[in-house]
C-alpha atoms as a PDB file:
ATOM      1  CA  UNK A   1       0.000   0.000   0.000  1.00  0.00           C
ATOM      2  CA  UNK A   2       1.447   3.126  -1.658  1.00  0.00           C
ATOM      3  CA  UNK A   3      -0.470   5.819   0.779  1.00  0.00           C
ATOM      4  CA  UNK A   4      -0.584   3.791   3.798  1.00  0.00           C
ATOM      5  CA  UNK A   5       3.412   3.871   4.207  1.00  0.00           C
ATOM      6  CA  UNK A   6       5.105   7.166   4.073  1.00  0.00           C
ATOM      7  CA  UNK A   7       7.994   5.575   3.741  1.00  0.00           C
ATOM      8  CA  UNK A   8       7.113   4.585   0.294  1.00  0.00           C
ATOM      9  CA  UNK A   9       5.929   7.884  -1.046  1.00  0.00           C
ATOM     10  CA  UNK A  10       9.393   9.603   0.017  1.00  0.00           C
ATOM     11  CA  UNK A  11      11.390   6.951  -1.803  1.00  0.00           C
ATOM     12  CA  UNK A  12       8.975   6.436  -4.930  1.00  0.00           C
ATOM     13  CA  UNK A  13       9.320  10.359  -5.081  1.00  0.00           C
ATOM     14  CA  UNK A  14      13.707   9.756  -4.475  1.00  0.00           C
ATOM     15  CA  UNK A  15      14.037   7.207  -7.411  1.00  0.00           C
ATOM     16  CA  UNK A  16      13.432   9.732 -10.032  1.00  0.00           C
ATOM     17  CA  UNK A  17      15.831  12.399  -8.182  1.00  0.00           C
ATOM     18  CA  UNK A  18      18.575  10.881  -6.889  1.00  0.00           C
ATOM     19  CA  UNK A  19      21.483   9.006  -9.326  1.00  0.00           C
ATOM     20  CA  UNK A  20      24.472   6.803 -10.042  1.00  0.00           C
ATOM     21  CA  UNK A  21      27.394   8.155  -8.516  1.00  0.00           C
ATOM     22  CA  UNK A  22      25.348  11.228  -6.220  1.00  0.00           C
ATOM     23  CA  UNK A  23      26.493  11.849  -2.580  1.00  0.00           C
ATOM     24  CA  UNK A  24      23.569  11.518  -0.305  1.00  0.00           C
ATOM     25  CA  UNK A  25      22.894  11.801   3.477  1.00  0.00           C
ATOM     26  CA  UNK A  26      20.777   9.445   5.375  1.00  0.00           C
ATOM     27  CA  UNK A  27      20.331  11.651   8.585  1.00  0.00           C
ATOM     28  CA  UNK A  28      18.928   8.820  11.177  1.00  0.00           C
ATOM     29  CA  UNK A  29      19.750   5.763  10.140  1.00  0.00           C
ATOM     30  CA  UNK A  30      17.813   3.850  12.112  1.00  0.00           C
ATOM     31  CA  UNK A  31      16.974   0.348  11.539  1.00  0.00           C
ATOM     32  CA  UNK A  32      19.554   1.061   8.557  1.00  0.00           C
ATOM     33  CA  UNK A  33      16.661   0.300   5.467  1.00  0.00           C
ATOM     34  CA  UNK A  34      16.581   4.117   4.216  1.00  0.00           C
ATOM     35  CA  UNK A  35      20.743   3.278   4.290  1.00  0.00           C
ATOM     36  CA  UNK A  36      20.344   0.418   1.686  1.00  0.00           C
ATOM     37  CA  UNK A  37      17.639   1.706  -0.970  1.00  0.00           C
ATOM     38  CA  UNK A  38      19.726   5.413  -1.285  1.00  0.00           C
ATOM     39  CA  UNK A  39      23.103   2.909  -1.731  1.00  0.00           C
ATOM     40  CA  UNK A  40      21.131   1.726  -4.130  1.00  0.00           C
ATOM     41  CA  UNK A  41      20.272   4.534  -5.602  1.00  0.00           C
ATOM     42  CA  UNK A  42      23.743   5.912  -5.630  1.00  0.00           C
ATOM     43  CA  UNK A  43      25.345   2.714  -6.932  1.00  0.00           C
ATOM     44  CA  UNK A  44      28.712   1.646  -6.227  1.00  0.00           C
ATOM     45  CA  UNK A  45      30.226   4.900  -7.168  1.00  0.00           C
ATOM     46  CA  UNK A  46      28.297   7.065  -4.674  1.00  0.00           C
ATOM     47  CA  UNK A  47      28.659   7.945  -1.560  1.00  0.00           C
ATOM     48  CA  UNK A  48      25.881   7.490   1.498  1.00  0.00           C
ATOM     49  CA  UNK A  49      26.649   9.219   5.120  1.00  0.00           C
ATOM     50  CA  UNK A  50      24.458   7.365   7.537  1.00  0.00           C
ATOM     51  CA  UNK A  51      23.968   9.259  10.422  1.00  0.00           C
ATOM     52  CA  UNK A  52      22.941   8.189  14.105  1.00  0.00           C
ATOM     53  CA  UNK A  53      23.139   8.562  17.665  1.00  0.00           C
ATOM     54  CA  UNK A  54      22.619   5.298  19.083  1.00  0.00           C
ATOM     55  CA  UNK A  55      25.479   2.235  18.978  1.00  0.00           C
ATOM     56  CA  UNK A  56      22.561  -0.093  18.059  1.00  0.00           C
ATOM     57  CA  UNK A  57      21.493   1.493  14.994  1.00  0.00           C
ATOM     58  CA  UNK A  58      24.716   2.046  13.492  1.00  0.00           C
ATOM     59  CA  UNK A  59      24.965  -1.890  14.400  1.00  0.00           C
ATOM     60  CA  UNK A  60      21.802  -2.882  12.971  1.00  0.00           C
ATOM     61  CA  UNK A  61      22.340  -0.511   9.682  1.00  0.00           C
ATOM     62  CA  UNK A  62      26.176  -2.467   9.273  1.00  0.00           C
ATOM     63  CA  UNK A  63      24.704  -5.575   9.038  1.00  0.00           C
ATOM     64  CA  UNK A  64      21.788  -5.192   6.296  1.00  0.00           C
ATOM     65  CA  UNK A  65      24.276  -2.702   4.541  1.00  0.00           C
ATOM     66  CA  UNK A  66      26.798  -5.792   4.238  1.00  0.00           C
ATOM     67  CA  UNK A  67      24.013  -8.290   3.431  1.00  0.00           C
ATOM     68  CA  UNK A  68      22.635  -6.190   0.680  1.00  0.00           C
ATOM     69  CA  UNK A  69      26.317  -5.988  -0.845  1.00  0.00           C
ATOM     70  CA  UNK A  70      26.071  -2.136  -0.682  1.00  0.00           C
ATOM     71  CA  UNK A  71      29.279  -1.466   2.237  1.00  0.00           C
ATOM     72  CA  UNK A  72      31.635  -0.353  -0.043  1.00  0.00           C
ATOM     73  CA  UNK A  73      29.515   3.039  -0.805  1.00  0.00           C
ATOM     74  CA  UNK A  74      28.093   3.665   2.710  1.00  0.00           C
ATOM     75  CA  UNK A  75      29.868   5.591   5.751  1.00  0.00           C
ATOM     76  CA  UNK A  76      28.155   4.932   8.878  1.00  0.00           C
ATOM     77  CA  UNK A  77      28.888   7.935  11.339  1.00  0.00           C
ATOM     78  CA  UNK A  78      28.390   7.540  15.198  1.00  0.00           C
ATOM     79  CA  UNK A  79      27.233  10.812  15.801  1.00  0.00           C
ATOM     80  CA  UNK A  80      24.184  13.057  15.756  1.00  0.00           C
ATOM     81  CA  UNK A  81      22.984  14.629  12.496  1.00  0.00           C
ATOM     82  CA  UNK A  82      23.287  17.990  13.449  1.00  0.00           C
ATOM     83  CA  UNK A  83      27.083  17.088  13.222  1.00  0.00           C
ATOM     84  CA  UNK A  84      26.572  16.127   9.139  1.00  0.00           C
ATOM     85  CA  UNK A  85      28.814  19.512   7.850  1.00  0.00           C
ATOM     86  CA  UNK A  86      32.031  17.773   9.316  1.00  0.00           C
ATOM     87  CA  UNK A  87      31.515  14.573   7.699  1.00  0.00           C
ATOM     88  CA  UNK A  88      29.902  15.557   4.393  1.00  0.00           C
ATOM     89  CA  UNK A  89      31.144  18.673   2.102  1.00  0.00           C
ATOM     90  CA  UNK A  90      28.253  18.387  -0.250  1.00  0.00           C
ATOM     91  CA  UNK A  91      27.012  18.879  -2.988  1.00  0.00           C
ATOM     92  CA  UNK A  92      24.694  16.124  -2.028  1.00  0.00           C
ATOM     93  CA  UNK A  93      21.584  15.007  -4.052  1.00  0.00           C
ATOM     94  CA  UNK A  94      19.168  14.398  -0.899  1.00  0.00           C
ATOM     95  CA  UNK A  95      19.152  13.994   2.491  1.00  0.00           C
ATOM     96  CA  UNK A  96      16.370  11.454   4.804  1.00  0.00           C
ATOM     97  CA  UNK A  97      15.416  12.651   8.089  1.00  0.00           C
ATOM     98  CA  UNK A  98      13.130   9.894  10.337  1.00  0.00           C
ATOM     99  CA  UNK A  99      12.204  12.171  13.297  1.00  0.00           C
ATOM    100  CA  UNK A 100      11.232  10.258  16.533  1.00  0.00           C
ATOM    101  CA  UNK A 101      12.844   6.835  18.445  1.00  0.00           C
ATOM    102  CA  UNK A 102      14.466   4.223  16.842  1.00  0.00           C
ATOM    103  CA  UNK A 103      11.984   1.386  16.580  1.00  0.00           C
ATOM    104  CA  UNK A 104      11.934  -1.378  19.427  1.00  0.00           C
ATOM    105  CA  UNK A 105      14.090   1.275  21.213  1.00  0.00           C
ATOM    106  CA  UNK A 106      13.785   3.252  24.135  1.00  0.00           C
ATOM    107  CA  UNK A 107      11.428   5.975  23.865  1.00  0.00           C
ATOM    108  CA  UNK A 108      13.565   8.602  26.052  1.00  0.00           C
ATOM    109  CA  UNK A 109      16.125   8.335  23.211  1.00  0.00           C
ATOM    110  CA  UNK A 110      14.740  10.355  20.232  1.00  0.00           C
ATOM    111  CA  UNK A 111      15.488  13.117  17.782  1.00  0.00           C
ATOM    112  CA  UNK A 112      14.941  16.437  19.733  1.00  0.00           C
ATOM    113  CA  UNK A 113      13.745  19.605  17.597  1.00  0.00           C
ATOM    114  CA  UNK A 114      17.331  22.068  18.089  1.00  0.00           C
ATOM    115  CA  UNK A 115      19.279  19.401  16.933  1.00  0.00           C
ATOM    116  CA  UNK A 116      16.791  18.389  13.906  1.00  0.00           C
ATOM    117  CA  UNK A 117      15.976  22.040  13.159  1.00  0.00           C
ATOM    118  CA  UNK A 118      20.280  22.510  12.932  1.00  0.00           C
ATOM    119  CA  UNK A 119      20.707  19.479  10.891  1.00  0.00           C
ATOM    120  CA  UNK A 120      18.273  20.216   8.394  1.00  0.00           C
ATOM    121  CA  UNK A 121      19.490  23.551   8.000  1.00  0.00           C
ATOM    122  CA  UNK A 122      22.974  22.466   7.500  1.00  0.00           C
ATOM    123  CA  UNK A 123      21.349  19.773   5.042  1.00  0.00           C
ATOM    124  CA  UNK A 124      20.011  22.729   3.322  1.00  0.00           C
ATOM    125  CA  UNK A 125      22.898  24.155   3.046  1.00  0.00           C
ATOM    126  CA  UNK A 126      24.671  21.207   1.433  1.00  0.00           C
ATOM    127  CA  UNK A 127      22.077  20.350  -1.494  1.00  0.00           C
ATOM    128  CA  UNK A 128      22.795  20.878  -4.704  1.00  0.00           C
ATOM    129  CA  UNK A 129      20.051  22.555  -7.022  1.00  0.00           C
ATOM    130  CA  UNK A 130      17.245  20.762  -7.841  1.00  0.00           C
ATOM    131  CA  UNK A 131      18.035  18.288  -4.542  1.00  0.00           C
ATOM    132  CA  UNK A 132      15.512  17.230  -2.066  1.00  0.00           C
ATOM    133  CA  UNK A 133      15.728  16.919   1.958  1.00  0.00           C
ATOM    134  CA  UNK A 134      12.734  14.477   3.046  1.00  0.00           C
ATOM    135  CA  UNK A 135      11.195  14.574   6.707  1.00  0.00           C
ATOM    136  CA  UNK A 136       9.343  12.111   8.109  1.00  0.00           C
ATOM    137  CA  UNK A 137       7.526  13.249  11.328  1.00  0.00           C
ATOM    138  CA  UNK A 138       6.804  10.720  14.187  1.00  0.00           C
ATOM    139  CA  UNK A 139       5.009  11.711  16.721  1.00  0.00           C
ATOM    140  CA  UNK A 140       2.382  11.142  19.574  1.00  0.00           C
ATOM    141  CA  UNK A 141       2.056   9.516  22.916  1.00  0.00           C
ATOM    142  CA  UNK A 142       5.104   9.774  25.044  1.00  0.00           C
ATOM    143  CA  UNK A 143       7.162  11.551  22.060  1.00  0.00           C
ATOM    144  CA  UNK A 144       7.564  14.037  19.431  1.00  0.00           C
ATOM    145  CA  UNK A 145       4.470  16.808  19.763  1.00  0.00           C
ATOM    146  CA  UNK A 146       7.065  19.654  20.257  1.00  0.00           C
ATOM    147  CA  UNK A 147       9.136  18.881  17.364  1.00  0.00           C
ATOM    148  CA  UNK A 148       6.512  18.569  15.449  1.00  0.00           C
ATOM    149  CA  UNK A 149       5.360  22.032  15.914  1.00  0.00           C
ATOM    150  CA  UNK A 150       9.347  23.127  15.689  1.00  0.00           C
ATOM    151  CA  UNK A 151      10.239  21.349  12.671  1.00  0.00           C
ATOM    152  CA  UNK A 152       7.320  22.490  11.311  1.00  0.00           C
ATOM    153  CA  UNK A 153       7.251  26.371  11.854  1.00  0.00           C
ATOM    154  CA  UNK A 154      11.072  26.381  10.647  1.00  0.00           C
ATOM    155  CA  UNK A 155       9.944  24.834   7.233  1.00  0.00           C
ATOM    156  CA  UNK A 156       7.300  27.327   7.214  1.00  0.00           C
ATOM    157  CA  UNK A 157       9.382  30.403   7.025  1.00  0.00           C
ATOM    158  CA  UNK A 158      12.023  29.212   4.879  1.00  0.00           C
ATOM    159  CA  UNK A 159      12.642  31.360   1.599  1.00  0.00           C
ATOM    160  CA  UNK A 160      10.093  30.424  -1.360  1.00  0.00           C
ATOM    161  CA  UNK A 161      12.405  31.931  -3.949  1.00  0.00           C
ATOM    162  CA  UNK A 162      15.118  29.364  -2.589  1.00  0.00           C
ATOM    163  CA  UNK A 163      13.026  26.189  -1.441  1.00  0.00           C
ATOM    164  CA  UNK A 164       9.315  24.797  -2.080  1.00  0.00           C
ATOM    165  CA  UNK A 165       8.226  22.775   0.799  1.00  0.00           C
ATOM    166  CA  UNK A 166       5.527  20.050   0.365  1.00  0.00           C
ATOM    167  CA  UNK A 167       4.108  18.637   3.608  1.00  0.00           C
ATOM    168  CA  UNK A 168       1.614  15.667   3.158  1.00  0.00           C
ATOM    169  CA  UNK A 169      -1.006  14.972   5.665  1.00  0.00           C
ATOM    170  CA  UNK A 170      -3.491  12.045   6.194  1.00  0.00           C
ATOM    171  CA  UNK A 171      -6.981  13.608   6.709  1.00  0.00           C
ATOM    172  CA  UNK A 172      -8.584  10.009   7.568  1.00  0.00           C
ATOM    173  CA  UNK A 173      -6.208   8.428  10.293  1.00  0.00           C
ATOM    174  CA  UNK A 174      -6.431   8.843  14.024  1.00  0.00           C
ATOM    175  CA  UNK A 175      -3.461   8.498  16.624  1.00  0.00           C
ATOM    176  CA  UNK A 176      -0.900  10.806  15.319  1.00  0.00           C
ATOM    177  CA  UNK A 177      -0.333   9.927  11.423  1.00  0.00           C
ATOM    178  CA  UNK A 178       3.316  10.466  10.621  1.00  0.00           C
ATOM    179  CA  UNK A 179       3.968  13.498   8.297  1.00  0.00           C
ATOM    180  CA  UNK A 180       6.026  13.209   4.918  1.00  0.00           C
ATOM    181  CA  UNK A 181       7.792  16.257   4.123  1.00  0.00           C
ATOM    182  CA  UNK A 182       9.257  17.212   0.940  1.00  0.00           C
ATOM    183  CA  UNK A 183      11.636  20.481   0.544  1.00  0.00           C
ATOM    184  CA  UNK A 184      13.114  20.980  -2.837  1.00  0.00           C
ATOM    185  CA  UNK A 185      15.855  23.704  -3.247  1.00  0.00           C
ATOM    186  CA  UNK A 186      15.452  25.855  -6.278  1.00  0.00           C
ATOM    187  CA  UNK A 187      17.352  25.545  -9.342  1.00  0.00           C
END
């Protein structure tokens, strides 16, 4: 299901941006699978930074980056993503920001909105023309509500002459829907 995963729509939307050879930044690697499809992408020639704070995701992403073959174009980085402008000197093609916990994780441990709001400027900052920086938006219960309203009143005022910014929302689902953001920087 297409719609019922934002996941999907993001990288649908990615496979006719991002190409062989690019430089791309997955912010919070996570569980590591947004790591695989933009090695993919990117091919053996490009280059993937793969962001996180937590030991176990950067152990989790190592292992289904060496199953799926894709090691040799990935750099996993031990740090948080507001960090990305030491590691990466751009220009890169897109960057993939999963707001919230790390799944199967403890919930204390999450993406906090000064950090995110820094990192996605600085992602911002490193896109080439015509790149895209995609934010997904978990949030509700015990996390996320003031991000939320951070992340999203930062997108809100950046430049229209320099960025569009597309934010998705499901108008049928209860319990905090997650929120697919696009921002594309102006060529």
């Amino acid at each position: 299901m297409l719609i019922k995963n934002p996941v999907y729509i993001i990288q649908d939307i990615l496979k006719n941006l991002v190409t062989k050879g690019e430089t791309v930044v997955d912010a919070t690697c996570g569980n590591g699978y947004d790591t695989v499809f933009l090695a993919q992408l990117t091919g053996e020639n490009g280059n993937v930074f793969a962001f996180d704070i937590q030991e176990q995701a950067i152990r989790q992403t190592k292992e289904r980056v060496e199953k799926a073959g894709v090691q040799d174009s990935v750099t996993l980085i031990l740090e948080g993503h507001q960090h990305m402008d030491r590691f990466v000197k751009g220009p890169i093609a897109c960057a993939m920001f999963n707001l919230g916990f790390l799944p199967g994780s403890d919930h204390k441990i999450q993406t906090n909105w000064p950090d995110t709001v820094s990192a996605i400027n600085k992602a911002l900052n490193l896109l080439k023309q015509g790149g895209v920086v995609t934010v997904i938006i978990y949030y509700g219960k015990d996390t996320g509500y003031v991000e939320r309203d951070e992340v999203l009143s930062f997108l809100a005022q950046l430049d229209t002459k320099k960025y569009n910014v597309l934010k998705l929302d499901y108008l049928n689902r209860t319990n905090d829907p997650p929120i697919p953001i696009l921002i594309e920087k102006n060529e």
